[in-house]
PDB file of N, CA and C in Angstrom:
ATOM      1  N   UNK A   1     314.801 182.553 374.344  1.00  0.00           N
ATOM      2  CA  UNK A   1     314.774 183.190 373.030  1.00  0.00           C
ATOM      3  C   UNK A   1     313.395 183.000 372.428  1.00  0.00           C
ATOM      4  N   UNK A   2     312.527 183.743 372.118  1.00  0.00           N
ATOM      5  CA  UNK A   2     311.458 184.055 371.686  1.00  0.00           C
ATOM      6  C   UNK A   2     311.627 183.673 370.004  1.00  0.00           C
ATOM      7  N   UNK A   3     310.858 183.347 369.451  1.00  0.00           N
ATOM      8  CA  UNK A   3     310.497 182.879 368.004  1.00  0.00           C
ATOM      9  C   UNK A   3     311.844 182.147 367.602  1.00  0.00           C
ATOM     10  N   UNK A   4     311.966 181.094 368.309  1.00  0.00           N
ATOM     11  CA  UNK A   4     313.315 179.992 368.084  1.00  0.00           C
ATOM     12  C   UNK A   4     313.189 179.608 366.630  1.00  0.00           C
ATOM     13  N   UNK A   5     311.484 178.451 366.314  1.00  0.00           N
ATOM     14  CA  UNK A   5     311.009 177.875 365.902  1.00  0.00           C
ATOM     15  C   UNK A   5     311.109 178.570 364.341  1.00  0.00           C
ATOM     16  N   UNK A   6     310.692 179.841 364.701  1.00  0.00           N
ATOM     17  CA  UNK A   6     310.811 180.649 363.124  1.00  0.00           C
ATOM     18  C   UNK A   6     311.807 180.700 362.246  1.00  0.00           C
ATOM     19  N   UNK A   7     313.073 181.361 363.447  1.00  0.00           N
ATOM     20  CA  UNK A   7     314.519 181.454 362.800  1.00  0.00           C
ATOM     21  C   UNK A   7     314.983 180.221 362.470  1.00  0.00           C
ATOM     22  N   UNK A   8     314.665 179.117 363.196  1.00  0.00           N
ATOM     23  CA  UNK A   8     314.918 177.542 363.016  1.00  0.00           C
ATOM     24  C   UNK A   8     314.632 177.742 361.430  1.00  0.00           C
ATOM     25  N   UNK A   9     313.204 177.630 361.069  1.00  0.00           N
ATOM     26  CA  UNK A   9     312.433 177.279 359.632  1.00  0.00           C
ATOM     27  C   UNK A   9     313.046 178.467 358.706  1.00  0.00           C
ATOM     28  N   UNK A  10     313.078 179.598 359.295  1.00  0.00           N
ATOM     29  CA  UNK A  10     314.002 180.043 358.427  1.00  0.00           C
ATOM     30  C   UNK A  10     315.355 179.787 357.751  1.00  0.00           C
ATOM     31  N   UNK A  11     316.455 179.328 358.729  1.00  0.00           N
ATOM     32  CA  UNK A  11     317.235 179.020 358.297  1.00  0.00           C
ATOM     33  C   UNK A  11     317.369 177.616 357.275  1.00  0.00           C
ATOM     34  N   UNK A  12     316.643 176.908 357.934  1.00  0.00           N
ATOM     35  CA  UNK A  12     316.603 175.799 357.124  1.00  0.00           C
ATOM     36  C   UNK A  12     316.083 176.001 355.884  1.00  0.00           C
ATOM     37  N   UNK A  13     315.545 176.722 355.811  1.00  0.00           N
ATOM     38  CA  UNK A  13     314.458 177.121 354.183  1.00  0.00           C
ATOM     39  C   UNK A  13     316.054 177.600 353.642  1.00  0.00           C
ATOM     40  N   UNK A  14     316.844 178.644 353.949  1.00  0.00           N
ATOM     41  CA  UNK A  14     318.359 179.680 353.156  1.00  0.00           C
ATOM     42  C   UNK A  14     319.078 177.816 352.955  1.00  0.00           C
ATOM     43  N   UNK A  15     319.335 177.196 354.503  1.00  0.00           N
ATOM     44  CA  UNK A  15     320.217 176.109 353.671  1.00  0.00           C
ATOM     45  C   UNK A  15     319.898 175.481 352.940  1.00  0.00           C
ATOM     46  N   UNK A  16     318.606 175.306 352.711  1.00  0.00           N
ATOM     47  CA  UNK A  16     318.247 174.433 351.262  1.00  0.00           C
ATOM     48  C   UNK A  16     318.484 174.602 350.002  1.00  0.00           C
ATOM     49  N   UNK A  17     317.936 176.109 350.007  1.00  0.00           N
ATOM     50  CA  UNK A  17     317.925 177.215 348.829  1.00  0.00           C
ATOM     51  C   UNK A  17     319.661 177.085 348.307  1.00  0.00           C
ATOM     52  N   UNK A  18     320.222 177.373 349.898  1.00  0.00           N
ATOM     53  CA  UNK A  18     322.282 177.048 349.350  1.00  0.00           C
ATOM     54  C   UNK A  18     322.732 176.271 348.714  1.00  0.00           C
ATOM     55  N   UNK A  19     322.385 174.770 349.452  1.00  0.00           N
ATOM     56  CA  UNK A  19     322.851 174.201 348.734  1.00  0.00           C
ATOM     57  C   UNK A  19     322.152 173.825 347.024  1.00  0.00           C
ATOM     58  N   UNK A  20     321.346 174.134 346.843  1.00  0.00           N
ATOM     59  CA  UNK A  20     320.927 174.304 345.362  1.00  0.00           C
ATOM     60  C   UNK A  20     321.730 174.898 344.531  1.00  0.00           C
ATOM     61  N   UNK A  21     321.602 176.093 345.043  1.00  0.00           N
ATOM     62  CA  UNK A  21     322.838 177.334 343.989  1.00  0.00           C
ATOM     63  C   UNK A  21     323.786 176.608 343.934  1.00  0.00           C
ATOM     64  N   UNK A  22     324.478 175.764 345.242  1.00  0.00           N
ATOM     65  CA  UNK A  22     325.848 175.757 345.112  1.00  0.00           C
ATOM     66  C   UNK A  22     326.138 174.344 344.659  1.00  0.00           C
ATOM     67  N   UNK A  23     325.049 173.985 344.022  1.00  0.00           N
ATOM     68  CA  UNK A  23     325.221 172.859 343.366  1.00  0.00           C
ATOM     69  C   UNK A  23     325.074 172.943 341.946  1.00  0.00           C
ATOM     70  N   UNK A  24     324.265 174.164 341.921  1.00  0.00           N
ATOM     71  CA  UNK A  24     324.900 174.852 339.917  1.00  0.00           C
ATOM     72  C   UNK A  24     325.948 175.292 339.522  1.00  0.00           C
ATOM     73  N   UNK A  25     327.178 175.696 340.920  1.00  0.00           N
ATOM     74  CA  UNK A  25     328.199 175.940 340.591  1.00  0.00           C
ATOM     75  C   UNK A  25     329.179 175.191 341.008  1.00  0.00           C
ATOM     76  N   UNK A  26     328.846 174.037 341.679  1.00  0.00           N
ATOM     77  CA  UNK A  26     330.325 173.152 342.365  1.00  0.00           C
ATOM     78  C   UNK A  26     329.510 172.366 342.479  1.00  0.00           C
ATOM     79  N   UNK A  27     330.468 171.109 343.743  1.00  0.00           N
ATOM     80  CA  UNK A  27     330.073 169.612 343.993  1.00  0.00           C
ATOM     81  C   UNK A  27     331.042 169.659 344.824  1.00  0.00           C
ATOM     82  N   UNK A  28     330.389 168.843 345.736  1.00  0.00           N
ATOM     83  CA  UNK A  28     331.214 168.849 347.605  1.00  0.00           C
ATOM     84  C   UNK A  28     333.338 168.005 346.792  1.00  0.00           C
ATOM     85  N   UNK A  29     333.545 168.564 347.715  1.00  0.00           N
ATOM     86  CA  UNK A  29     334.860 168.017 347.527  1.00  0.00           C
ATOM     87  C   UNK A  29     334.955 166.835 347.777  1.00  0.00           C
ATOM     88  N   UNK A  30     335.181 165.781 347.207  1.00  0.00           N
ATOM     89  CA  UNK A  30     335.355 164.133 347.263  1.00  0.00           C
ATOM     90  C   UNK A  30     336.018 163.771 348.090  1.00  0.00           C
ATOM     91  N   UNK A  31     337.764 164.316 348.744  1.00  0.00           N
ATOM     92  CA  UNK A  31     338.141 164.592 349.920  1.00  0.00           C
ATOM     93  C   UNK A  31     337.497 165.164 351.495  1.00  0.00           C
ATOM     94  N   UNK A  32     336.744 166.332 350.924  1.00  0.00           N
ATOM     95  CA  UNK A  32     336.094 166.643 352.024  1.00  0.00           C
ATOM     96  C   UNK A  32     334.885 166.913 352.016  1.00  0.00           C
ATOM     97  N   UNK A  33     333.582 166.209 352.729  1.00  0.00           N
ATOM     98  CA  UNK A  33     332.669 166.480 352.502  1.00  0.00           C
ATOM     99  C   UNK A  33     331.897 167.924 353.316  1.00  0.00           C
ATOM    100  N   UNK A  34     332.897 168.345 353.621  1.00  0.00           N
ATOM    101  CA  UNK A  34     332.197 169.919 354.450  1.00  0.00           C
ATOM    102  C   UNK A  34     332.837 171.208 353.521  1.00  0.00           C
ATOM    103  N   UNK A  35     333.378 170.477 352.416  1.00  0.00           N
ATOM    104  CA  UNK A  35     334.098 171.805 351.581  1.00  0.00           C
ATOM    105  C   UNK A  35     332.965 171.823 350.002  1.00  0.00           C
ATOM    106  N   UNK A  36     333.231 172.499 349.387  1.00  0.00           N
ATOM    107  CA  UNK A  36     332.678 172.721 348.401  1.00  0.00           C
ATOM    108  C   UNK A  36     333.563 173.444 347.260  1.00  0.00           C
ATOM    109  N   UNK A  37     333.772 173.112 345.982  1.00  0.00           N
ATOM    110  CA  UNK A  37     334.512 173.578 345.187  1.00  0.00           C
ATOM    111  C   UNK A  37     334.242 173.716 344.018  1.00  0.00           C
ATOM    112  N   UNK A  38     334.279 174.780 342.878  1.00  0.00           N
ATOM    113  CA  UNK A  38     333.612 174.675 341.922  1.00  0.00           C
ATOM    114  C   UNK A  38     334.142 174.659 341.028  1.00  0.00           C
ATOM    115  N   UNK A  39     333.064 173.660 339.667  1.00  0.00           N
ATOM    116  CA  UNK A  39     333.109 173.222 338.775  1.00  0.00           C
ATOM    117  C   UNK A  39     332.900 173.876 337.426  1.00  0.00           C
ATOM    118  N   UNK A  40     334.157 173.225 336.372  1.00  0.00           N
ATOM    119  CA  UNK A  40     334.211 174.164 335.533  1.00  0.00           C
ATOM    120  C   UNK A  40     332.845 174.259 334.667  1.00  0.00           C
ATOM    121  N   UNK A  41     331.882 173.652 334.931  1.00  0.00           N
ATOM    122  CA  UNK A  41     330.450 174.246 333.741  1.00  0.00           C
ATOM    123  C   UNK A  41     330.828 173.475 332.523  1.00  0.00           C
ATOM    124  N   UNK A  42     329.905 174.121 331.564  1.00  0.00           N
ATOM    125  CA  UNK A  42     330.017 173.193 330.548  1.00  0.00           C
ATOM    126  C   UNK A  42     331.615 173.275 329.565  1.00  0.00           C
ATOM    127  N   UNK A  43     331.962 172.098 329.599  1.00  0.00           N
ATOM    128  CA  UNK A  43     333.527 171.968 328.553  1.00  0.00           C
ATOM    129  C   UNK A  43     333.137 171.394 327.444  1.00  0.00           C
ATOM    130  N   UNK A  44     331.830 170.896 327.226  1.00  0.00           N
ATOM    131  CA  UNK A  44     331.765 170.298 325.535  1.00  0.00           C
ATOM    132  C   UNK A  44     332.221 170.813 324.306  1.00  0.00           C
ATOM    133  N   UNK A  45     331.873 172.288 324.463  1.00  0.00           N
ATOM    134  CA  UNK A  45     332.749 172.846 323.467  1.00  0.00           C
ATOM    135  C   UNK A  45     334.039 173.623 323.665  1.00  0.00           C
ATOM    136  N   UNK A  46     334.190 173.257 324.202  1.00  0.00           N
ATOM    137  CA  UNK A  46     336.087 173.992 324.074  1.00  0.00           C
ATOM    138  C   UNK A  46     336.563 173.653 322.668  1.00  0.00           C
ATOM    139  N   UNK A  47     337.122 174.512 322.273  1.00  0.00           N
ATOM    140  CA  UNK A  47     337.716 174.616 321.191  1.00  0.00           C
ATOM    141  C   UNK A  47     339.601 174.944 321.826  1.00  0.00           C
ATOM    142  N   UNK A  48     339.928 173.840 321.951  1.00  0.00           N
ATOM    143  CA  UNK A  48     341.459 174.166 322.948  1.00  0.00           C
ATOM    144  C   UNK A  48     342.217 174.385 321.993  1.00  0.00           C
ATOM    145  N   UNK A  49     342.013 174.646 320.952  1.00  0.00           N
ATOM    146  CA  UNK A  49     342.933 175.395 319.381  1.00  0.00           C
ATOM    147  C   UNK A  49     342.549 176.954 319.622  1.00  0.00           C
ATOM    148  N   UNK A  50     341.417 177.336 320.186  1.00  0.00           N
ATOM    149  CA  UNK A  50     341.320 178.748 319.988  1.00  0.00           C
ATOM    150  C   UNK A  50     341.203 179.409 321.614  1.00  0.00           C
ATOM    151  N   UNK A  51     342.230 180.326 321.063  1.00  0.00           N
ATOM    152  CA  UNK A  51     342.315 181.286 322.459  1.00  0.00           C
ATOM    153  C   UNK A  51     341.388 181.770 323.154  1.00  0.00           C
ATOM    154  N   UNK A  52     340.797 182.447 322.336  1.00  0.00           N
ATOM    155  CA  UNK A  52     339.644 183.260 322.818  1.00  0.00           C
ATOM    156  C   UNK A  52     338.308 182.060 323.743  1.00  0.00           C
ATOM    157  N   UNK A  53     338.345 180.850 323.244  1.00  0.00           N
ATOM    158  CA  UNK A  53     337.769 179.973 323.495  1.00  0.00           C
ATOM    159  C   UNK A  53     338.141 179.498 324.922  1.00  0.00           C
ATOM    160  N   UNK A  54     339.537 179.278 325.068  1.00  0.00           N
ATOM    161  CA  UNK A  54     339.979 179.016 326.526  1.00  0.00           C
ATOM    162  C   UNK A  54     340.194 180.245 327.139  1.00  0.00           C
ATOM    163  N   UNK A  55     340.425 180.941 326.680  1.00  0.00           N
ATOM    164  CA  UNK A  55     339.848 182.052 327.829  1.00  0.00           C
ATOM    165  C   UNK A  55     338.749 182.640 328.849  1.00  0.00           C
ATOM    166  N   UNK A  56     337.619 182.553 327.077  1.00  0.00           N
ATOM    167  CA  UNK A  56     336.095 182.541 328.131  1.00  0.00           C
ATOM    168  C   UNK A  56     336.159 181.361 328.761  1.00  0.00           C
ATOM    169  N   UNK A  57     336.267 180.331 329.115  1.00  0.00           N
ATOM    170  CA  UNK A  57     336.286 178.964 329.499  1.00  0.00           C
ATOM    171  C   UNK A  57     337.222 179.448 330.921  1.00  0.00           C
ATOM    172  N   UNK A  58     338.353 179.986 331.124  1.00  0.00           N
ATOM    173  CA  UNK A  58     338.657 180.238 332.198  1.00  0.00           C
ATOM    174  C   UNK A  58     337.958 181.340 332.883  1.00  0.00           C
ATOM    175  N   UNK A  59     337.446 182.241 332.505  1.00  0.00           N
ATOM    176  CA  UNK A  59     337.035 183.249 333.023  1.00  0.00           C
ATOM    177  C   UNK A  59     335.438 183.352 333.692  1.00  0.00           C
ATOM    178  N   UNK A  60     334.746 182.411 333.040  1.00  0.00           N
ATOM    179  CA  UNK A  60     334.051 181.595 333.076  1.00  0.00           C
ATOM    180  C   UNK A  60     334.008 180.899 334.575  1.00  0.00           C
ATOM    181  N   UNK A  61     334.931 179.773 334.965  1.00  0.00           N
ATOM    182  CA  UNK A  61     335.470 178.983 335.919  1.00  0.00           C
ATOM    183  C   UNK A  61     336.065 179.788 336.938  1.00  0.00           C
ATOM    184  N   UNK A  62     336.367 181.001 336.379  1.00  0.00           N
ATOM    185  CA  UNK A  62     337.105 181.839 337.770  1.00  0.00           C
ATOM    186  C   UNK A  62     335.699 182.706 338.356  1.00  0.00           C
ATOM    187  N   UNK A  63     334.607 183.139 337.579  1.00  0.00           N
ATOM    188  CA  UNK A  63     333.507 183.471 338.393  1.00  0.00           C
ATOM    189  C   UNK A  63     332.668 182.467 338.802  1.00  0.00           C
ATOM    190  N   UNK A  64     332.605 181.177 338.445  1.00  0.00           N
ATOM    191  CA  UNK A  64     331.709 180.252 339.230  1.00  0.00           C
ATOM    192  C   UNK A  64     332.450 180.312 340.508  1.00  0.00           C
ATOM    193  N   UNK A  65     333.587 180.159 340.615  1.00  0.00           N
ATOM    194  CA  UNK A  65     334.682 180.200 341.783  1.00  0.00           C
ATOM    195  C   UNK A  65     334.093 180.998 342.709  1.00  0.00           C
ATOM    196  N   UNK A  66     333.839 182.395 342.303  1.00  0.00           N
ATOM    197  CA  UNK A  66     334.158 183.780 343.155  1.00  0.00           C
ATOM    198  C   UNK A  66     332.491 183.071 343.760  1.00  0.00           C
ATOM    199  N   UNK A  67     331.544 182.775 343.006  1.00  0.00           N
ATOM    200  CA  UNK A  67     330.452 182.604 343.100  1.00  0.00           C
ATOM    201  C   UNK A  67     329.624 181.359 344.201  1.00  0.00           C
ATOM    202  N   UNK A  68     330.681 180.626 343.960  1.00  0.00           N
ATOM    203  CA  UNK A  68     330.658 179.262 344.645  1.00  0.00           C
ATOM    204  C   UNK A  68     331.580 179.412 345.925  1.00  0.00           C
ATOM    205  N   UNK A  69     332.940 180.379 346.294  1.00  0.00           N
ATOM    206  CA  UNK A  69     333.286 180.766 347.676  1.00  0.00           C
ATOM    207  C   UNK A  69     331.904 181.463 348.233  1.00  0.00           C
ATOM    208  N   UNK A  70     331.613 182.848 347.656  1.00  0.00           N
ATOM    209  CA  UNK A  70     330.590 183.441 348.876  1.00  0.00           C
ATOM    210  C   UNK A  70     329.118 182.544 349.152  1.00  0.00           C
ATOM    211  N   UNK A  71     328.429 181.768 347.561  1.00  0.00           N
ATOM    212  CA  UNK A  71     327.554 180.883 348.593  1.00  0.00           C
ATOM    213  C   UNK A  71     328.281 179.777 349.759  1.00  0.00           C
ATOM    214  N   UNK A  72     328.861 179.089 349.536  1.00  0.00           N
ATOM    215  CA  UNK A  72     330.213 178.416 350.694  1.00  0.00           C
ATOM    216  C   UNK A  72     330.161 179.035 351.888  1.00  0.00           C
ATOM    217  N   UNK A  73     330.418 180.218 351.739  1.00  0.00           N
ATOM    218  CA  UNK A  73     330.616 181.350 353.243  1.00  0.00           C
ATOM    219  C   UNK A  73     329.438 181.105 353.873  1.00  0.00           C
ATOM    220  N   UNK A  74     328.288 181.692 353.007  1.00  0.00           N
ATOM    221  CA  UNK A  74     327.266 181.661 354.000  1.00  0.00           C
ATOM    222  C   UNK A  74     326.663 180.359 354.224  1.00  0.00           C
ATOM    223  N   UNK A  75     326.658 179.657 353.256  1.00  0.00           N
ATOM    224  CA  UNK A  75     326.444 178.032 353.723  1.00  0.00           C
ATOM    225  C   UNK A  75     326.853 177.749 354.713  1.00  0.00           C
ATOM    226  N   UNK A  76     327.963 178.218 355.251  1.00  0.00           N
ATOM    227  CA  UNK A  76     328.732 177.730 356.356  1.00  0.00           C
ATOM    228  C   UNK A  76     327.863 178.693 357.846  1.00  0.00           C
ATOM    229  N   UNK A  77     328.165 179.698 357.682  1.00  0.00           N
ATOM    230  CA  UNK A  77     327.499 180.659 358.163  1.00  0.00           C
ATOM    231  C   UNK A  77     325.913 179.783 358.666  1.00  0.00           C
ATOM    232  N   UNK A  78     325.168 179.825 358.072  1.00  0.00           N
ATOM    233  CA  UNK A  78     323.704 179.010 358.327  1.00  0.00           C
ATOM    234  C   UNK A  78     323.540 177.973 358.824  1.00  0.00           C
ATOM    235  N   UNK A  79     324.900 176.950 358.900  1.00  0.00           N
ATOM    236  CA  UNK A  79     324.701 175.511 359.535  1.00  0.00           C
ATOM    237  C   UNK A  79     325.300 176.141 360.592  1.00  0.00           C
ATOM    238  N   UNK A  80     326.061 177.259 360.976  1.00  0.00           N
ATOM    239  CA  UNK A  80     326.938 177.346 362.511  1.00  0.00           C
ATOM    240  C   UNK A  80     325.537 177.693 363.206  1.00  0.00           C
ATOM    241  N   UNK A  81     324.617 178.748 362.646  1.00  0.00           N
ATOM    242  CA  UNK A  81     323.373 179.076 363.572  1.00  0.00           C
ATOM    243  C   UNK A  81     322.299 177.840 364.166  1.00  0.00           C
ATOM    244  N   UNK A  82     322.160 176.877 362.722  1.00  0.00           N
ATOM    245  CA  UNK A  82     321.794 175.837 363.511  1.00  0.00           C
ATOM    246  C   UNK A  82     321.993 174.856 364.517  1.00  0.00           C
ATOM    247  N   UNK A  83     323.569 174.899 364.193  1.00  0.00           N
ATOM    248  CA  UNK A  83     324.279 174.301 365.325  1.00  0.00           C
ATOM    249  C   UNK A  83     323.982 174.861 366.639  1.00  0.00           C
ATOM    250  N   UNK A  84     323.685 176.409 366.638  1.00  0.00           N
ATOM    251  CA  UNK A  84     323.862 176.718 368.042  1.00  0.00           C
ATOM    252  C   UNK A  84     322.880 176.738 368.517  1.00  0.00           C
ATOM    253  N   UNK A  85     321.687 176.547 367.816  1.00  0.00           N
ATOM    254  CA  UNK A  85     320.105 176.471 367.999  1.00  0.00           C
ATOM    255  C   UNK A  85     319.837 175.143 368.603  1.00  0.00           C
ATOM    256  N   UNK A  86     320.774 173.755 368.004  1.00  0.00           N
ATOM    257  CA  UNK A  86     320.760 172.390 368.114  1.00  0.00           C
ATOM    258  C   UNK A  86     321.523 172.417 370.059  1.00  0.00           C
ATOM    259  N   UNK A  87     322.618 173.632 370.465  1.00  0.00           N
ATOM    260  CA  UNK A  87     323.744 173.824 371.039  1.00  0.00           C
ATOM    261  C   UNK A  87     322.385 174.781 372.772  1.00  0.00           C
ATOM    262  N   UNK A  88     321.613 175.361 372.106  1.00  0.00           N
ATOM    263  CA  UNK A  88     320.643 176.037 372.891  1.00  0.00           C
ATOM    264  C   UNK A  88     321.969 177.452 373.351  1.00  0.00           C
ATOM    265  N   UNK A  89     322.529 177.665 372.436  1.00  0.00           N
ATOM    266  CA  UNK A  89     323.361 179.063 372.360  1.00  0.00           C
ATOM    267  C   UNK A  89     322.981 180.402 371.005  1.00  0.00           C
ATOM    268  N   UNK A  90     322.138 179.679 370.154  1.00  0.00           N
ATOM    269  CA  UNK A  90     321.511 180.481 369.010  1.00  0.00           C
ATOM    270  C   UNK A  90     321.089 182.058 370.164  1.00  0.00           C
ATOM    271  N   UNK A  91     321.227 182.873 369.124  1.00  0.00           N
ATOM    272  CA  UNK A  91     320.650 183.991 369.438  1.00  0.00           C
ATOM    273  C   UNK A  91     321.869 185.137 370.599  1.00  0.00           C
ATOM    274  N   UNK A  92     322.348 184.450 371.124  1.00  0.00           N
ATOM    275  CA  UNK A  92     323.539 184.935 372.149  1.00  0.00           C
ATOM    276  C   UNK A  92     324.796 185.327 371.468  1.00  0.00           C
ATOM    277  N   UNK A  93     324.989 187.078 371.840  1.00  0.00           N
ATOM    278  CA  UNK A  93     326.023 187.111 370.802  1.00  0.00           C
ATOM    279  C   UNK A  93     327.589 186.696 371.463  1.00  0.00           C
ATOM    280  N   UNK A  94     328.637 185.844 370.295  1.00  0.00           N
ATOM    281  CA  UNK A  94     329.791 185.207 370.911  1.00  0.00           C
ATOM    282  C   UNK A  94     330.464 186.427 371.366  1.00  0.00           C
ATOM    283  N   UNK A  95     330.441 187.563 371.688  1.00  0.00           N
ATOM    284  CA  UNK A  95     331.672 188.489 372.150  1.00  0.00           C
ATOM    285  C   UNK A  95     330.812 188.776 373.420  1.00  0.00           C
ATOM    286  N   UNK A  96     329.992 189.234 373.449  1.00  0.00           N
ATOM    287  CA  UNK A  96     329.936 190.388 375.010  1.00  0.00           C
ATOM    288  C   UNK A  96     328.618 188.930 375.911  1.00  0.00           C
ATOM    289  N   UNK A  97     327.888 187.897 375.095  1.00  0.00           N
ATOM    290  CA  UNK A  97     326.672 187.269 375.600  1.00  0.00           C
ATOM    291  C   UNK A  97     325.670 187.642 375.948  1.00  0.00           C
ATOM    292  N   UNK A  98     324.975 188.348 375.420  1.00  0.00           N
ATOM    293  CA  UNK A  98     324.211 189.332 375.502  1.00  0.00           C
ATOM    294  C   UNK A  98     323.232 188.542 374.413  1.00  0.00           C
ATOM    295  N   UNK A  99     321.788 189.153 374.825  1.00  0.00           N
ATOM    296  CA  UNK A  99     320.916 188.011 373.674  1.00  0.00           C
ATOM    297  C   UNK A  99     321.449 188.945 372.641  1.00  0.00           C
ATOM    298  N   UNK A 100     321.211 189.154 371.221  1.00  0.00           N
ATOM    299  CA  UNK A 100     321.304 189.420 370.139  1.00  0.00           C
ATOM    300  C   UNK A 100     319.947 189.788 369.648  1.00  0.00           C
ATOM    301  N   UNK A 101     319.473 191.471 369.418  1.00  0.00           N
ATOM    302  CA  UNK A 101     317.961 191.850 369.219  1.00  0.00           C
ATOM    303  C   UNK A 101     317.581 190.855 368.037  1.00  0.00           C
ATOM    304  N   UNK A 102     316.376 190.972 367.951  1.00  0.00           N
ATOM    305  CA  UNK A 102     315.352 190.771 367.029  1.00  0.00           C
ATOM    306  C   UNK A 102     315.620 191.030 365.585  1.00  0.00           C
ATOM    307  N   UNK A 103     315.266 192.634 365.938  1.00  0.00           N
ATOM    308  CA  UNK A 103     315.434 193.076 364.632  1.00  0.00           C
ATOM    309  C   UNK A 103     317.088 192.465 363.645  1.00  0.00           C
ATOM    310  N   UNK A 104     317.789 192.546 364.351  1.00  0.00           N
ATOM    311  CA  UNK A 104     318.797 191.639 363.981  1.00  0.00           C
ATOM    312  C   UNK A 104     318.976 190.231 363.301  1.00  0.00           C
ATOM    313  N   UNK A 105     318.648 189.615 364.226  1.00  0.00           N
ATOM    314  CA  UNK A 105     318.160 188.318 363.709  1.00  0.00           C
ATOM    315  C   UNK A 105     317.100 188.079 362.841  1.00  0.00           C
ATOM    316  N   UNK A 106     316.246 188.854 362.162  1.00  0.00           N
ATOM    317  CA  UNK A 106     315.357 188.961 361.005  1.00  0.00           C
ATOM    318  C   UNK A 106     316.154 189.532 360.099  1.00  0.00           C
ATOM    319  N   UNK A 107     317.342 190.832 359.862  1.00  0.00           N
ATOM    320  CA  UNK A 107     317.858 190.733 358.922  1.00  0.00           C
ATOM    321  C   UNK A 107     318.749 189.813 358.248  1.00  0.00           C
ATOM    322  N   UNK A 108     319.305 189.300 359.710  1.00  0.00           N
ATOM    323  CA  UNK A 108     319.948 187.416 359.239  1.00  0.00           C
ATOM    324  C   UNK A 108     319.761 187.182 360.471  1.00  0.00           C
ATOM    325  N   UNK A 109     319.519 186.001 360.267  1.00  0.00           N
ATOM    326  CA  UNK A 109     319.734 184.678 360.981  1.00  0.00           C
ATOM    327  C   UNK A 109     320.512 184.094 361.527  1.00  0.00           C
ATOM    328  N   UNK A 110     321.637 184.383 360.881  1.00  0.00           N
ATOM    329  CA  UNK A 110     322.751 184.149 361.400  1.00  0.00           C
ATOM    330  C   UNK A 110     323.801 184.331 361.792  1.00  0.00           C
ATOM    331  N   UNK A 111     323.274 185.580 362.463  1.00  0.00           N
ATOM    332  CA  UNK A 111     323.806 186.444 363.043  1.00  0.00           C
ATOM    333  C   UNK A 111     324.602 186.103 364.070  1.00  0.00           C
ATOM    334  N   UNK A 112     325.498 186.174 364.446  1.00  0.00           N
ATOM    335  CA  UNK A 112     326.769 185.763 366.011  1.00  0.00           C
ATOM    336  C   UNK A 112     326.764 187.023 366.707  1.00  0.00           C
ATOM    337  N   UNK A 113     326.593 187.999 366.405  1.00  0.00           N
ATOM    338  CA  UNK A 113     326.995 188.798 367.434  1.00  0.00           C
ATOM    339  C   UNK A 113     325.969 190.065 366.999  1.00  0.00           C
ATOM    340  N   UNK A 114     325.707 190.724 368.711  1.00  0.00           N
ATOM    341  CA  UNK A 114     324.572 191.832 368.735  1.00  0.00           C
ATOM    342  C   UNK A 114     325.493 193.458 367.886  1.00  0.00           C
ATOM    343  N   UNK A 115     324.083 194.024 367.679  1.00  0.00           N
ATOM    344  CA  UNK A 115     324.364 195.424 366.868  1.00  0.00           C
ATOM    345  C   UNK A 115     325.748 195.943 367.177  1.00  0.00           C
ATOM    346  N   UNK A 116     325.888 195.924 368.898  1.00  0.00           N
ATOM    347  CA  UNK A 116     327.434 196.751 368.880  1.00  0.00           C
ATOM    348  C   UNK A 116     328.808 196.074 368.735  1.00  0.00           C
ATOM    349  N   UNK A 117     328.500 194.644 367.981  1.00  0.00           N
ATOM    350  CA  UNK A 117     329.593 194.173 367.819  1.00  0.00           C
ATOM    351  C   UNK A 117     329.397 193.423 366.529  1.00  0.00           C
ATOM    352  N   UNK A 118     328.906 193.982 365.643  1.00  0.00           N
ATOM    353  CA  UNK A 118     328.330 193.606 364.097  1.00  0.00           C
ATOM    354  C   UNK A 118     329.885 193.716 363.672  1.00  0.00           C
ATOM    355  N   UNK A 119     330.444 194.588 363.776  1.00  0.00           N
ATOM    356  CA  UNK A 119     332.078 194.358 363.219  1.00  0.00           C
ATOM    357  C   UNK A 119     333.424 193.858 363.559  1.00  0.00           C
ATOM    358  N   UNK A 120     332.932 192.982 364.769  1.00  0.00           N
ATOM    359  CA  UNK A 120     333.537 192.186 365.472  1.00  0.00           C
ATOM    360  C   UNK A 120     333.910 190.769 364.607  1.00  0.00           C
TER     361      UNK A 120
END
C-alpha cells in the first residue's frame, strides 16, 4: 500500500480532532471505556418550575445525543482503520480483498471497502 504513512497521519490528526468534539458533547461511559455518551450541557439554570425551561433543556440533550452518536460512529470508524493499518490489512477492501483505490481512501480514510462495494 503506497502512502501508508499519510493515511496513518491522517487519521490520527480526524481521531484527535474526534475526540475533542466529542468531548464538548459527552464523556466516555464510566462503565465502558470504548462507549461514549452524552452529556446534558449546562443545567445551572434550569428553572424546573418552568416548562418551557425543561423543555429547551431536553431538546437541547436530545441533539447533543444525535450529535455525540454520529461523532461516536465515526470515532469508531477511524480507530477500526488504524487498527488495520497496526493489523497490515488497512487499505484492503473486507468484501471482495481487493486493494481499495486511492482516490477513495483520500475521500476517507476509512474506508473498508473498494468503490464497487461502497454500499456494502
Amino acid at each position: 500500500m503506497k502512502n501508508l504513512e499519510h493515511f496513518k497521519e491522517t487519521l490520527l490528526t480526524e481521531k484527535k480532532q474526534l475526540e475533542e468534539e466529542l468531548k464538548d458533547v459527552g464523556r466516555i461511559n464510566p462503565s465502558n471505556p470504548d462507549d461514549w455518551e452524552a452529556t446534558p450541557g449546562d443545567t445551572q439554570d434550569i428553572d424546573t418550575e418552568d416548562e418551557n425551561s425543561l423543555a429547551d433543556k431536553f431538546e437541547e440533550f436530545e441533539e447533543r445525543s444525535a450529535v455525540e452518536t454520529e461523532l461516536e460512529v465515526r470515532f469508531n470508524e477511524v480507530k477500526g482503520a488504524l487498527k488495520r493499518i497496526e493489523e497490515g490489512t488497512y487499505g484492503i477492501c473486507r468484501i471482495c480483498k481487493k486493494e481499495i483505490e486511492d482516490d477513495r481512501l483520500e475521500a476517507n480514510p476509512a474506508a473498508e471497502t473498494c468503490k464497487e462495494h461502497i454500499n456494502n
